[in-house]
N, C-alpha and C. Protein backbone atom coordinates (compact mmCIF):
# COMPACT_ATOMS: atom_id res chain seq x y z
N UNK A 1 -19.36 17.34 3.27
CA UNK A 1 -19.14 18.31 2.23
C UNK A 1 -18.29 17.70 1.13
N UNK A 2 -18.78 18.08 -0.35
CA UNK A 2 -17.80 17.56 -1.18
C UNK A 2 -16.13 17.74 -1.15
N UNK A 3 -16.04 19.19 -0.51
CA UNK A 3 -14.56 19.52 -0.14
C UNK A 3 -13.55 18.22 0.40
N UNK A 4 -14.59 17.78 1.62
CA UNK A 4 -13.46 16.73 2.45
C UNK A 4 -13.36 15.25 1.89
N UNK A 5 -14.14 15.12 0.39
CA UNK A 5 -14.44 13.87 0.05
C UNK A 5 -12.59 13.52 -0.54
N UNK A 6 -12.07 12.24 -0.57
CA UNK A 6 -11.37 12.16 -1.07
C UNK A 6 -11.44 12.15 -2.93
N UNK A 7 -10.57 12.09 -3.44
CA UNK A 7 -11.02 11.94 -5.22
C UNK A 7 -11.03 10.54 -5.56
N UNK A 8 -12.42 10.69 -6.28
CA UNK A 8 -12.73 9.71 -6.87
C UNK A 8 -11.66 8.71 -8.11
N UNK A 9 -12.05 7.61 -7.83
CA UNK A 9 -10.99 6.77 -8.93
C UNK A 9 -11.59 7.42 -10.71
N UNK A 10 -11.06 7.15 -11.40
CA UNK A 10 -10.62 7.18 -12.49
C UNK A 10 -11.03 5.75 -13.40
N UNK A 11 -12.02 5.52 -13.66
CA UNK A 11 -12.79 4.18 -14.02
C UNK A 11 -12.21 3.84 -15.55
N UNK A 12 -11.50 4.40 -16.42
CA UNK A 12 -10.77 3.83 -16.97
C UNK A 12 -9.47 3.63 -17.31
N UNK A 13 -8.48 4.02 -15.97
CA UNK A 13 -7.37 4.04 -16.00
C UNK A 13 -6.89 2.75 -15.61
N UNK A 14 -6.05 1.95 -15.89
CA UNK A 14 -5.07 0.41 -15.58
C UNK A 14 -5.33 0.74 -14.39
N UNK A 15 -5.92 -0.39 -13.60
CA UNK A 15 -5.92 -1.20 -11.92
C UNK A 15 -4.59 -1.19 -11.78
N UNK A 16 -3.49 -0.86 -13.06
CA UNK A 16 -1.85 -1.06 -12.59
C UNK A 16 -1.41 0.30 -11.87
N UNK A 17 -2.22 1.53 -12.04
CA UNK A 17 -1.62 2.09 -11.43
C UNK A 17 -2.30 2.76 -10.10
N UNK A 18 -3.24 2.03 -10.15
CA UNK A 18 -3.55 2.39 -8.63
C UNK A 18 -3.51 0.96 -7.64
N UNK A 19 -2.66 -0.11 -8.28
CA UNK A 19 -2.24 -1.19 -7.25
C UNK A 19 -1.12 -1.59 -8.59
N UNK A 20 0.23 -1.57 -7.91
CA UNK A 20 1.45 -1.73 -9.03
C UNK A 20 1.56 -3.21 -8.95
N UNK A 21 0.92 -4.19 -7.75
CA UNK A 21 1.72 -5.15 -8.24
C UNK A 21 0.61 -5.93 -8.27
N UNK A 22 -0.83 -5.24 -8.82
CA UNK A 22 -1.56 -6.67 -9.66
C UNK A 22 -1.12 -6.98 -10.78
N UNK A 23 -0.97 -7.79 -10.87
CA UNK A 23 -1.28 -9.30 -11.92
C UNK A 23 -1.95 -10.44 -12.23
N UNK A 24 -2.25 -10.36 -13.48
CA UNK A 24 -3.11 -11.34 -13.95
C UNK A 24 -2.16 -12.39 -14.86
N UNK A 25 -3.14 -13.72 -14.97
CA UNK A 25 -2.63 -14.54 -15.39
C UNK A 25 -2.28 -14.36 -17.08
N UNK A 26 -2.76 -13.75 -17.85
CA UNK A 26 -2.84 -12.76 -18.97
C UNK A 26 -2.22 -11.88 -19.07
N UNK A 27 -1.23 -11.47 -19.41
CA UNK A 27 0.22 -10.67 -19.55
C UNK A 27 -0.90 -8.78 -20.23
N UNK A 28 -1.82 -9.22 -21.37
CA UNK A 28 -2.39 -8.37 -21.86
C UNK A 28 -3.51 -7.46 -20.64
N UNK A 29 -4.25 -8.57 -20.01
CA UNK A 29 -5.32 -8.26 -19.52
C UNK A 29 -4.96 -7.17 -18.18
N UNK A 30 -3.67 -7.98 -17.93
CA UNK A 30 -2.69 -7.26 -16.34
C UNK A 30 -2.57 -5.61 -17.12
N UNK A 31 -1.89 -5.51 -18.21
CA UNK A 31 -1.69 -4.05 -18.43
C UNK A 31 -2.84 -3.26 -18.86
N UNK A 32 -4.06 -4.19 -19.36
CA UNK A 32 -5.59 -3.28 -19.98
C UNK A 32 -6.40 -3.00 -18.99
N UNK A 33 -6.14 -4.24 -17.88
CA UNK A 33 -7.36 -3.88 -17.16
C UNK A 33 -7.67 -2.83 -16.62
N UNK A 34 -9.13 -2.29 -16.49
CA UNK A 34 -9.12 -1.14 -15.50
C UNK A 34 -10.35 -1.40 -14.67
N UNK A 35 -10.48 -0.27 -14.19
CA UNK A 35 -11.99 -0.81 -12.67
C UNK A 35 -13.08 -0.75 -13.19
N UNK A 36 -13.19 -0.18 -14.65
CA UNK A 36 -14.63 -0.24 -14.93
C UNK A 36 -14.57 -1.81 -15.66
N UNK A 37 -14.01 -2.34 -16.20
CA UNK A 37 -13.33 -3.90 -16.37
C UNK A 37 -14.09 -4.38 -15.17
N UNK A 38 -12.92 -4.34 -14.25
CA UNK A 38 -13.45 -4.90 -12.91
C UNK A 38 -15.30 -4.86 -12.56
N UNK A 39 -15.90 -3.81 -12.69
CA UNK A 39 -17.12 -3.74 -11.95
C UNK A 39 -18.15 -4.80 -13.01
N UNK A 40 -17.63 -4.54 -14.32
CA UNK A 40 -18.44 -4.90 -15.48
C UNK A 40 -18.37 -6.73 -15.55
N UNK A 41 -17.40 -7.12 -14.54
CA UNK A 41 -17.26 -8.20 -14.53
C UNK A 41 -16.56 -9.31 -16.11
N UNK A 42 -15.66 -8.66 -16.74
CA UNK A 42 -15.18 -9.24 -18.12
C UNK A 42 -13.82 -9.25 -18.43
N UNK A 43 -13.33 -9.85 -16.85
CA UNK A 43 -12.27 -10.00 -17.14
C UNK A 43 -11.59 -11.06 -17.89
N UNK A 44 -12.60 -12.13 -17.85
CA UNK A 44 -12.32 -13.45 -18.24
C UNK A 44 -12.24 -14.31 -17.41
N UNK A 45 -11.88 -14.16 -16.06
CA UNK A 45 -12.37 -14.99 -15.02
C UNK A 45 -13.23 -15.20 -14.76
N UNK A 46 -13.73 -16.85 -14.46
CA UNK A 46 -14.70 -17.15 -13.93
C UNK A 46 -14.56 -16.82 -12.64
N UNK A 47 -15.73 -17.61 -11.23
CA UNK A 47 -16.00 -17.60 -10.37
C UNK A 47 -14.83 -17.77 -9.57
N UNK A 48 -13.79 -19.35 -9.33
CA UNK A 48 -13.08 -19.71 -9.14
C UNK A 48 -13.85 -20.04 -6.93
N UNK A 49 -14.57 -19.96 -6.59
CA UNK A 49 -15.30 -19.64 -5.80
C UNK A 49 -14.27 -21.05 -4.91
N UNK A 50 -14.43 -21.89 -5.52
CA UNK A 50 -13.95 -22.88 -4.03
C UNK A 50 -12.60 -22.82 -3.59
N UNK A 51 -11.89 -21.84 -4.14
CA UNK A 51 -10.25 -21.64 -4.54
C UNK A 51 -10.13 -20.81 -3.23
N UNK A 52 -11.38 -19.77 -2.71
CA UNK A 52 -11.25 -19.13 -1.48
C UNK A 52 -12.60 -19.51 -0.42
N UNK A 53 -13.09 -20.54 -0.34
CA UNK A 53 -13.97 -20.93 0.47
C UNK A 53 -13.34 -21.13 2.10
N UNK A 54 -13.64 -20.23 2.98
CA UNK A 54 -12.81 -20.16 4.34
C UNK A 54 -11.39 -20.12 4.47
N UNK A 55 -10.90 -19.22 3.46
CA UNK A 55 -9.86 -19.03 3.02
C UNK A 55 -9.74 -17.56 3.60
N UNK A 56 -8.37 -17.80 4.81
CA UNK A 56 -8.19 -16.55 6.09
C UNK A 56 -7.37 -15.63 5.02
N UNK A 57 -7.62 -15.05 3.91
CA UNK A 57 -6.46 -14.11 3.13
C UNK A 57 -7.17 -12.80 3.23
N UNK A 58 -5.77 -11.81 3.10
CA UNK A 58 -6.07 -10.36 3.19
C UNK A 58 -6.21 -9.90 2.14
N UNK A 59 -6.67 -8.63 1.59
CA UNK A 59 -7.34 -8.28 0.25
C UNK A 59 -5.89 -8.15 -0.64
N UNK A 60 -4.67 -8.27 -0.42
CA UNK A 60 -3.38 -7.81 -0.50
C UNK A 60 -3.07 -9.72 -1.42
N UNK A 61 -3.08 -10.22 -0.47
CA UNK A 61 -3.05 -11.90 -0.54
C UNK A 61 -4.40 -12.56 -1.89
N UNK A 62 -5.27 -11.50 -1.89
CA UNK A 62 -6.03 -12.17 -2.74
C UNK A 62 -5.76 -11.66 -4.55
N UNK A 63 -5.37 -10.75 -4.57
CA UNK A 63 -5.22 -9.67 -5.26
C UNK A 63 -3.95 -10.55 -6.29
N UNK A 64 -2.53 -10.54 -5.20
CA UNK A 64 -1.52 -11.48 -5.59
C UNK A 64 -1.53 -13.21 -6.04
N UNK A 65 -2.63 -13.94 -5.17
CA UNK A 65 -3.11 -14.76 -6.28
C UNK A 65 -3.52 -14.78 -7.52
N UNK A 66 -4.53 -13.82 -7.69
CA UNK A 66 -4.94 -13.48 -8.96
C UNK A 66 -4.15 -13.96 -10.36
N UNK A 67 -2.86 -13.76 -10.42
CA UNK A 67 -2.00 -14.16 -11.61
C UNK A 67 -1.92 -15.58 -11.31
N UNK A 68 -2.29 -16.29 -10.56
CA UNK A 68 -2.07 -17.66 -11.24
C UNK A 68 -3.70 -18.24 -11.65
N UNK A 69 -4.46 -17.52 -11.85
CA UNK A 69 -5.68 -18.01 -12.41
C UNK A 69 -6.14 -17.78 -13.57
N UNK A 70 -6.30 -19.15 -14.20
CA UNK A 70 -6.25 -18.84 -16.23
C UNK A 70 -7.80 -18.73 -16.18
N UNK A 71 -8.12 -17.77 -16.98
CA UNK A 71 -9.19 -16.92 -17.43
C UNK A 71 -9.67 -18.38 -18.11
N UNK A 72 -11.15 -18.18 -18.48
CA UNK A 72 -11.69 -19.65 -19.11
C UNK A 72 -12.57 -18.42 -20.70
N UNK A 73 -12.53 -17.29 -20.43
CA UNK A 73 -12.59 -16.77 -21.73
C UNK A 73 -11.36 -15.38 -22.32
N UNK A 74 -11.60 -15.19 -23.30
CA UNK A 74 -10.90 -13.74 -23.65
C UNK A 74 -10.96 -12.96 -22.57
N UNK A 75 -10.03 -11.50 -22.42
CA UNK A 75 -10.24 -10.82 -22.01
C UNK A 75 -11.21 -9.76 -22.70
N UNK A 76 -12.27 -9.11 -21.98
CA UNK A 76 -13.39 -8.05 -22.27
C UNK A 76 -14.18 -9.07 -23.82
N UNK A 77 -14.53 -10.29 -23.64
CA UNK A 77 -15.25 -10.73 -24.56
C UNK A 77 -16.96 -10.85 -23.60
N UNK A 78 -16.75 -11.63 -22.73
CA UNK A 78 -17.42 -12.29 -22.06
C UNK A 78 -18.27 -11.30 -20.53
N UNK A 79 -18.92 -11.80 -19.97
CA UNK A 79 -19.46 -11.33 -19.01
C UNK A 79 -19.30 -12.84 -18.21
N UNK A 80 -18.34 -12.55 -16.97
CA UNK A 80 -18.49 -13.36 -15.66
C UNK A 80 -18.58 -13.35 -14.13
N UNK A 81 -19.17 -13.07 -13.89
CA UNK A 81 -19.54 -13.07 -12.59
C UNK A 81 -18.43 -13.50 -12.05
N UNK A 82 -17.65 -12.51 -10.92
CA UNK A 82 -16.32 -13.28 -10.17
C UNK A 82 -16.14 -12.20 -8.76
N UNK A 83 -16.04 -13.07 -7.57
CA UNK A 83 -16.41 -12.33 -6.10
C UNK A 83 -15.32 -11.46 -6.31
N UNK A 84 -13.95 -12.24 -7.11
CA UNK A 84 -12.44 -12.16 -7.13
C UNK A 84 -12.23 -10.48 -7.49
N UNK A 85 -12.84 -10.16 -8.36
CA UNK A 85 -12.86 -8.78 -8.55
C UNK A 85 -13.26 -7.51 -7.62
N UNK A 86 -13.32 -8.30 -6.43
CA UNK A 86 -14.33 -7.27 -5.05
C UNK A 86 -12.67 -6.71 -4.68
N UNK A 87 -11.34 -7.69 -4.57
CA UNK A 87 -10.41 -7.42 -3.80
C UNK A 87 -9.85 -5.82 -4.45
N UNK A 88 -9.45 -6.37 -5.76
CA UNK A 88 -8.43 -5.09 -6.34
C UNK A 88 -9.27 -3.49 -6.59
N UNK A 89 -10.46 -3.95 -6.50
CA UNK A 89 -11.41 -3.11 -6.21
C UNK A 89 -11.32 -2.55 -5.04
N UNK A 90 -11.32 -3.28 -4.11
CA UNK A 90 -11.57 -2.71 -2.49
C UNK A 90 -10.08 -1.38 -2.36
N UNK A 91 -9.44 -2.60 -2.95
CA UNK A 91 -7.71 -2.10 -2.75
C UNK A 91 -7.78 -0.41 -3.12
N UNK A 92 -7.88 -0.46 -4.22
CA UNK A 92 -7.86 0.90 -4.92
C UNK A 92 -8.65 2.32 -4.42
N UNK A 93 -10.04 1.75 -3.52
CA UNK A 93 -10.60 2.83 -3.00
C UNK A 93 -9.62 2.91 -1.89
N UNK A 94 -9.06 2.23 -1.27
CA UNK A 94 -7.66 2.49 -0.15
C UNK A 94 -6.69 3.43 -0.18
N UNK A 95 -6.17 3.24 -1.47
CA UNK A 95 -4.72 4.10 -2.04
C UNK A 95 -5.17 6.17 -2.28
């Protein structure tokens, strides 16, 4: 029943306030971003793919890396494909 569903996120509100301590390597992008950002894939990160290849981290651990990875375009210019965006995502349907 829709009653027992929890509430839905808020697709353009800051990823800051439904996870306080993401950060991005982008001082701007950390306070703009939001989940529809995230899904749309434009954050400015690339792939970064071999950075977590059998890499034992929790979605918590991946999330907090995030700020040390320099974007290879603008923020919301570009379209990039990045797995990296699955974590703070996951996170947020959590909270």
């Amino acid at each position: 029943m829709l009653s027992t569903m929890p509430e839905l996120p808020e697709w353009e509100k800051p990823v800051k306030e439904y996870i306080p301590f993401f950060k991005l390597f982008d001082p701007v992008a950390t306070e703009r971003m939001t989940l529809r950002d995230l899904l749309i894939h434009n954050s400015g990160l690339p792939r970064y793919d071999a950075l977590w290849h059998n890499a034992l981290l929790t979605r918590k651990e991946v999330v907090e890396r995030l700020q040390y990875l320099e974007p290879t375009r603008e923020f919301r210019t570009t379209w990039q494909y990045s797995n990296r965006h699955r974590g703070p995502l996951a996170r947020s349907e959590s909270t």
